[in-house]
C-alpha atoms as a PDB file:
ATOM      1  CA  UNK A   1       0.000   0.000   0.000  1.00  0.00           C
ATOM      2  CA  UNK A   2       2.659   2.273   1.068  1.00  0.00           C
ATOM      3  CA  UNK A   3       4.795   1.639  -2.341  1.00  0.00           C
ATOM      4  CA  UNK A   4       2.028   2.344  -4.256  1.00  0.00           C
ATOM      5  CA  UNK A   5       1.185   5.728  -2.259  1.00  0.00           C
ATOM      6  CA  UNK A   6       4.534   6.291  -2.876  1.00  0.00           C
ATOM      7  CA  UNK A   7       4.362   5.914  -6.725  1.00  0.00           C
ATOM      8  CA  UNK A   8       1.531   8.092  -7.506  1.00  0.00           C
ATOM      9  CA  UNK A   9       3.179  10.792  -5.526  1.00  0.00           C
ATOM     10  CA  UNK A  10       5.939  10.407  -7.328  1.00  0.00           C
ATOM     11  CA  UNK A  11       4.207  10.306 -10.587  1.00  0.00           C
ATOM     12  CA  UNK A  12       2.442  13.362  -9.702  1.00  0.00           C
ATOM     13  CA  UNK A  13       5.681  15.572  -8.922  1.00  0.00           C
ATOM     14  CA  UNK A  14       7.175  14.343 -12.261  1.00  0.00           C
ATOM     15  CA  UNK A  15       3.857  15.768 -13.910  1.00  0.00           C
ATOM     16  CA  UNK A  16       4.131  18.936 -12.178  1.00  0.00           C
ATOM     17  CA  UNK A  17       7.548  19.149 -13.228  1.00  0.00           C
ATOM     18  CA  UNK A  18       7.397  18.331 -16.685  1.00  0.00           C
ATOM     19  CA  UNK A  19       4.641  21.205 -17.060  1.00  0.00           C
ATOM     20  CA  UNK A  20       6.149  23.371 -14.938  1.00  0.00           C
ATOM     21  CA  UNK A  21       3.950  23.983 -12.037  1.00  0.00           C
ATOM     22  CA  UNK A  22       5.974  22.920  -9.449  1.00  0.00           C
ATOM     23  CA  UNK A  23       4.712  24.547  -5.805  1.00  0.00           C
ATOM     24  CA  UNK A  24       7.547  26.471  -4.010  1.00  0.00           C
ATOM     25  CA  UNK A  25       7.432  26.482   0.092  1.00  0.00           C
ATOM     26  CA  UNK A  26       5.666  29.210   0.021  1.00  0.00           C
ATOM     27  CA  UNK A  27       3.250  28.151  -1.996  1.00  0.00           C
ATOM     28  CA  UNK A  28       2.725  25.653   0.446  1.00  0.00           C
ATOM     29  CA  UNK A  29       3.133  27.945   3.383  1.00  0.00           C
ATOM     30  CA  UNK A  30       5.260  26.023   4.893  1.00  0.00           C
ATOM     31  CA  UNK A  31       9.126  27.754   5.754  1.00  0.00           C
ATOM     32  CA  UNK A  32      12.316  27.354   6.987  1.00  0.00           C
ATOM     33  CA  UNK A  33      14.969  30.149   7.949  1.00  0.00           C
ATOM     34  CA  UNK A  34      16.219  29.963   4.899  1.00  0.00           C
ATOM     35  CA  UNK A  35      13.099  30.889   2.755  1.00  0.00           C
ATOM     36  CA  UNK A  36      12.206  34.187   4.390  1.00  0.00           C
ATOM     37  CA  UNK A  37      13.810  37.075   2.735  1.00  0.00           C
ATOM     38  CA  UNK A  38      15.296  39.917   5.027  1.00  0.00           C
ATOM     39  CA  UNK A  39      12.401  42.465   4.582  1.00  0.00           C
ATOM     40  CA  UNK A  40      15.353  45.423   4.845  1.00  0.00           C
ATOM     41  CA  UNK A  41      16.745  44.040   1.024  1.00  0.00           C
ATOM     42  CA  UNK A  42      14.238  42.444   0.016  1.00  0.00           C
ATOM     43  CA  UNK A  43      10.640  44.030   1.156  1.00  0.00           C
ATOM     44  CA  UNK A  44       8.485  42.614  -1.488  1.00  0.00           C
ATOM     45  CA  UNK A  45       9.734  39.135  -1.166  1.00  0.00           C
ATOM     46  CA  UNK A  46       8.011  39.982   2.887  1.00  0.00           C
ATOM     47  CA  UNK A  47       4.535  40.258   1.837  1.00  0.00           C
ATOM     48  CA  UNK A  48       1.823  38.818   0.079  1.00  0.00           C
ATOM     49  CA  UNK A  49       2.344  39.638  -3.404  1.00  0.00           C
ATOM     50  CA  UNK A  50      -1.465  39.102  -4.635  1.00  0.00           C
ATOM     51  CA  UNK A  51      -1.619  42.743  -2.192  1.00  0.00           C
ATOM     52  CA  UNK A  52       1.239  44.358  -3.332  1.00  0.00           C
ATOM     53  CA  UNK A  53      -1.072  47.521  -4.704  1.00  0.00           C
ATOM     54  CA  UNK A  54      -2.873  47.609  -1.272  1.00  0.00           C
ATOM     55  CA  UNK A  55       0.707  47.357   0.429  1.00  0.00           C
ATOM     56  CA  UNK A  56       1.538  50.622  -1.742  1.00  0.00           C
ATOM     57  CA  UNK A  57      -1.709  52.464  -1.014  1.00  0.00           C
ATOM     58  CA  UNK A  58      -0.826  51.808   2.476  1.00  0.00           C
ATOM     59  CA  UNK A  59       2.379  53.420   2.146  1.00  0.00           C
ATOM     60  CA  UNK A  60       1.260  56.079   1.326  1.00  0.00           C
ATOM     61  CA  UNK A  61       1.052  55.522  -2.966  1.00  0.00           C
ATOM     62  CA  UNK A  62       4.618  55.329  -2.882  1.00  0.00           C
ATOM     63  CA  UNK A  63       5.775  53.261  -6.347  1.00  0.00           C
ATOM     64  CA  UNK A  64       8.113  50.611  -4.719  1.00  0.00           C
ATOM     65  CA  UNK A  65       7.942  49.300  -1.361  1.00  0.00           C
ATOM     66  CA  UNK A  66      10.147  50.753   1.274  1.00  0.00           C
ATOM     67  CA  UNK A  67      12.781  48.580   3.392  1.00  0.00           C
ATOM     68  CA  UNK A  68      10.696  46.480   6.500  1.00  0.00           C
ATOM     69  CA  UNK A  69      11.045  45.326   9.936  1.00  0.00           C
ATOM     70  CA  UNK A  70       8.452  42.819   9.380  1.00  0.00           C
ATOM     71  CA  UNK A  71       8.413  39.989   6.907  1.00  0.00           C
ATOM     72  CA  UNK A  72       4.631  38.503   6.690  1.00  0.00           C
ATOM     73  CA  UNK A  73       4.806  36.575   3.273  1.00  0.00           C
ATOM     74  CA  UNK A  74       1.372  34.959   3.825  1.00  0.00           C
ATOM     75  CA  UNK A  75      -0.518  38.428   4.338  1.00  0.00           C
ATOM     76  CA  UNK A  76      -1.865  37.348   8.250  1.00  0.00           C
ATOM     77  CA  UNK A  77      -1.499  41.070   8.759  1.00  0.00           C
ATOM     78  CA  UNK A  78      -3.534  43.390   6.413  1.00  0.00           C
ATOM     79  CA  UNK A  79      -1.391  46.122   4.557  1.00  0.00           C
ATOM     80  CA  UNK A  80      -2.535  48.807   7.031  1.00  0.00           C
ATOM     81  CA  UNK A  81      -1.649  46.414   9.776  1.00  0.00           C
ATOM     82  CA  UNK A  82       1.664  45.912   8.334  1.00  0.00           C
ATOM     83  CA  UNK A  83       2.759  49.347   8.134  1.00  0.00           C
ATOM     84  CA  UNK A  84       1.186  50.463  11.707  1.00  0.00           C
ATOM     85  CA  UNK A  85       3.777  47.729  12.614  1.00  0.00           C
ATOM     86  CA  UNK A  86       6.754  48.893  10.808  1.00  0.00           C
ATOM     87  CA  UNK A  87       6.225  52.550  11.592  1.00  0.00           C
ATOM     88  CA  UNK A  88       5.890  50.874  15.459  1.00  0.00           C
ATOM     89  CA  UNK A  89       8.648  49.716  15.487  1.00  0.00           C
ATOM     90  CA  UNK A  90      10.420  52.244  13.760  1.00  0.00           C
ATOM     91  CA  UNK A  91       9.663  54.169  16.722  1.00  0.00           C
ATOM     92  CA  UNK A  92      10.612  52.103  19.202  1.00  0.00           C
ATOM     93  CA  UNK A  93      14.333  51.536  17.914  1.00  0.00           C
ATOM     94  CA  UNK A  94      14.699  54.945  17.910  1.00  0.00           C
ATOM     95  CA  UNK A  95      14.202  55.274  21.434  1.00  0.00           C
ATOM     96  CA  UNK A  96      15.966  51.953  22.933  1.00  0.00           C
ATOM     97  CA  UNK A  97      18.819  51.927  20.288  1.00  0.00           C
ATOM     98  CA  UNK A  98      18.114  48.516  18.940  1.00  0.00           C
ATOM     99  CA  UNK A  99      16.711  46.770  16.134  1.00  0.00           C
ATOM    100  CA  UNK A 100      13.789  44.683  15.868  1.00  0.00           C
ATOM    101  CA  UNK A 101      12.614  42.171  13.438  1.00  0.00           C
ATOM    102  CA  UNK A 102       9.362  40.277  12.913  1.00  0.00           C
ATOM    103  CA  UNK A 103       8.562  37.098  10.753  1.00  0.00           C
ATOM    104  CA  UNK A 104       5.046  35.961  10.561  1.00  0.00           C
ATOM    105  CA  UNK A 105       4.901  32.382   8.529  1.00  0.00           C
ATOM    106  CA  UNK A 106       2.198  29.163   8.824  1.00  0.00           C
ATOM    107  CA  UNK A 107       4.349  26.317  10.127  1.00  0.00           C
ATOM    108  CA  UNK A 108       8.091  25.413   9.676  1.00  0.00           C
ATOM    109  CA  UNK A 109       9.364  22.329   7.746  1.00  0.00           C
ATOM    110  CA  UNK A 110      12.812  20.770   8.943  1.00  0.00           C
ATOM    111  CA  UNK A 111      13.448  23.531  11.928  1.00  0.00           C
ATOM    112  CA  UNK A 112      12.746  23.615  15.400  1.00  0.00           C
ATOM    113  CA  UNK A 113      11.520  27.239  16.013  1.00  0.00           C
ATOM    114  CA  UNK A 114      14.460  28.300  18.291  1.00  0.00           C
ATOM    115  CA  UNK A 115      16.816  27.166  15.446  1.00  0.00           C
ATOM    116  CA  UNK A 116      14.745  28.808  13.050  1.00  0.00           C
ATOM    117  CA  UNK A 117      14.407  32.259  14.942  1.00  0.00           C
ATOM    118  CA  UNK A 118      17.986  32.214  15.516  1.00  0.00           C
ATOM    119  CA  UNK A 119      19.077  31.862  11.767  1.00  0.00           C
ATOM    120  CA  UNK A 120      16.328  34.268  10.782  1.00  0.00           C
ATOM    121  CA  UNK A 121      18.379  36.544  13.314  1.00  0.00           C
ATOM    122  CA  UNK A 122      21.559  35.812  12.094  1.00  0.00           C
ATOM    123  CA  UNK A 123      20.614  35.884   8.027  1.00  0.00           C
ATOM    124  CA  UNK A 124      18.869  39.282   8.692  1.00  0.00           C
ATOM    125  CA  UNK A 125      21.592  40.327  10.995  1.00  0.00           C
ATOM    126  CA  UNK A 126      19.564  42.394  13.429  1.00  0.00           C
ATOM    127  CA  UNK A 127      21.529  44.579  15.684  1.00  0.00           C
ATOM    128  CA  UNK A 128      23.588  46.957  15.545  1.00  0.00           C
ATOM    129  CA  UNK A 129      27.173  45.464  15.196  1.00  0.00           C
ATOM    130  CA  UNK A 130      28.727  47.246  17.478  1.00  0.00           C
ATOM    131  CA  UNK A 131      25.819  46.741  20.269  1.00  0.00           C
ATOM    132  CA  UNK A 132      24.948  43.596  19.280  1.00  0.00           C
ATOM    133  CA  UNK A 133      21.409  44.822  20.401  1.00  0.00           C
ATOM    134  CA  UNK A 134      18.888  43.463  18.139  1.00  0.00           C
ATOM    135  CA  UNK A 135      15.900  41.078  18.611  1.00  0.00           C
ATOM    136  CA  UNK A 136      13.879  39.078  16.108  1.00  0.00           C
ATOM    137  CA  UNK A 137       9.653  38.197  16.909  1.00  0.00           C
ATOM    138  CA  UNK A 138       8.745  34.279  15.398  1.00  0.00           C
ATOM    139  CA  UNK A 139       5.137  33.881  15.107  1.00  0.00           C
ATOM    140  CA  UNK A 140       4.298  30.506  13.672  1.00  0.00           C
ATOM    141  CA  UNK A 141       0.705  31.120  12.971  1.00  0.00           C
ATOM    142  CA  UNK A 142      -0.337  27.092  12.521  1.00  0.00           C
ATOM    143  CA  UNK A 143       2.282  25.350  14.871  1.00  0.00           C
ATOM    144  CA  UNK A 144       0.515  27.714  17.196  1.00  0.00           C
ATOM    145  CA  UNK A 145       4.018  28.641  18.519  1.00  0.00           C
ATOM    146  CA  UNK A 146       6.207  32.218  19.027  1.00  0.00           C
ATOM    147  CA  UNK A 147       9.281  32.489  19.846  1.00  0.00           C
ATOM    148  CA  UNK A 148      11.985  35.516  20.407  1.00  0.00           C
ATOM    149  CA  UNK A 149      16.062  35.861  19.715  1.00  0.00           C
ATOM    150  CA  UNK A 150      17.326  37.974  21.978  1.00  0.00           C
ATOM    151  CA  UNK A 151      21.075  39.242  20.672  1.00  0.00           C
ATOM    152  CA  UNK A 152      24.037  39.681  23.596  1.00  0.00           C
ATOM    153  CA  UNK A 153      23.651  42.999  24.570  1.00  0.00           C
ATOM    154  CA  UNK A 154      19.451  43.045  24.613  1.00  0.00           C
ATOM    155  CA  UNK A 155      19.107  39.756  26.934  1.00  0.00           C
ATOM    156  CA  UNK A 156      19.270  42.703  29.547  1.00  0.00           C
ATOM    157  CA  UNK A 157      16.344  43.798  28.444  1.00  0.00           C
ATOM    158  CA  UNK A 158      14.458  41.079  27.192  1.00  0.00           C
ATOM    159  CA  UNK A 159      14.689  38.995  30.362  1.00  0.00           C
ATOM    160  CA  UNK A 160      12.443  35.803  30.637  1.00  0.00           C
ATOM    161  CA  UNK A 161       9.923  37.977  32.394  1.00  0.00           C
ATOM    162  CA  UNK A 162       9.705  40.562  29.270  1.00  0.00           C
ATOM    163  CA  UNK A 163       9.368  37.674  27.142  1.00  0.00           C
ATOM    164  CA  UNK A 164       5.953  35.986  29.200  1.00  0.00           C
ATOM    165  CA  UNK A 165       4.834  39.335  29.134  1.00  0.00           C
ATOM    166  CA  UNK A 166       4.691  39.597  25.592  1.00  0.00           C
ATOM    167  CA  UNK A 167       3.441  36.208  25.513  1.00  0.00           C
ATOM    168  CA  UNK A 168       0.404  36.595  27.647  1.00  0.00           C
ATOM    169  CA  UNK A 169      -0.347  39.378  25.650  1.00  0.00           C
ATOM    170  CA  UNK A 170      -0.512  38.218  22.085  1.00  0.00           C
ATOM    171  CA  UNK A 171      -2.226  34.947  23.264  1.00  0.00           C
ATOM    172  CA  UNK A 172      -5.617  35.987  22.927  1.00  0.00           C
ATOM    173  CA  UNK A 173      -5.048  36.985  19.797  1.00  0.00           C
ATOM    174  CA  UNK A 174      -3.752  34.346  18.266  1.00  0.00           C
ATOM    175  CA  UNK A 175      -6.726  32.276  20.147  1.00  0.00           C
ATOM    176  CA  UNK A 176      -9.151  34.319  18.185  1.00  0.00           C
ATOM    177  CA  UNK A 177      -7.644  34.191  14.610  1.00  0.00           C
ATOM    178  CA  UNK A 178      -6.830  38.274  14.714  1.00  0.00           C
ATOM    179  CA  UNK A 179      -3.133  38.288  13.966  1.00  0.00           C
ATOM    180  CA  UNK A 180      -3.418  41.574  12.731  1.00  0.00           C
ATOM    181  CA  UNK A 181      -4.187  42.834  15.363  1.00  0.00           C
ATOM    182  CA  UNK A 182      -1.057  41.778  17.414  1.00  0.00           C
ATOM    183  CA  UNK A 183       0.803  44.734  18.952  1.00  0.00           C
ATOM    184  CA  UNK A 184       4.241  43.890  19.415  1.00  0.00           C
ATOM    185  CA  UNK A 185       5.665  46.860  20.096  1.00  0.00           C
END
């Protein structure tokens, strides 16, 4: 049973292939670290693309998308959302000196979400280099899970305590569905 499972899977991939509709990760929503672009190089790779106008309105009908804090490739936040949340935290670094990045995906294929958050954080190299004060936000909207990468010079500041405190308080969103409506900063 399992060998012939097997085959027609594998019959339907070369299919795909050979007519060239092969799915990516994304289009399967499904991510590891090293899928997710860094939204500061690559801010259109960070949202959903079907949106993109929207994303542009929402800036303000600028013509290309400004460099991001927040990569959210599967459009859980809407485009207002999304740039409430980059202006955010925009704001906030000014104030505390760091940086802050925030990826928003489904679910995570061949990563544990520490791992994943931490290469996110290292492939987007948040921080300052000199400080070494950056942090990066995980929200894995389907494995239900959230996770944060504090860099050397912020675990001052984002002790274990900070860290249940932002918990507790994006729990009831997620609960609900509204990940929009997150405030993270």
């Amino acid at each position: 049973m399992i060998i012939i499972h097997f085959a027609i899977l594998a019959q339907l991939l070369l299919i795909e292939k050979l007519f060239g509709i092969e799915q990516t990760r994304h289009e399967l929503n499904s991510y590891n670290s090293y899928d997710i672009p860094n939204p500061q190089n690559e801010p259109v790779g960070c949202i959903n693309n079907r949106k993109l106008p929207e994303y542009l309105e929402a800036y303000g009908n600028v013509s290309t998308l400004p460099p991001s804090w927040v990569c959210d490739p599967m459009g859980f936040a809407t485009p207002t959302q999304f740039v409430i949340m980059n202006n955010r935290i925009s704001n906030m670094m000014q104030k505390i000196e760091a940086q802050l990045g925030v990826v928003v995906i489904d679910k995570l294929i061949d990563e544990k979400e520490e791992k994943f958050t931490k290469n996110v954080f290292d492939n987007w190299k948040v921080g300052y280099s000199a400080k070494n004060g950056g942090v990066v936000l995980s929200l894995m909207v389907d494995d239900r899970y959230t996770y944060i990468q504090a860099g050397k010079n912020s675990k001052d500041v984002i002790t274990d305590k900070v860290r249940n405190e932002i918990f507790d308080e994006i729990s009831p969103y997620f609960r609900n569905g509204d990940y929009g409506q997150v405030r993270l900063v």
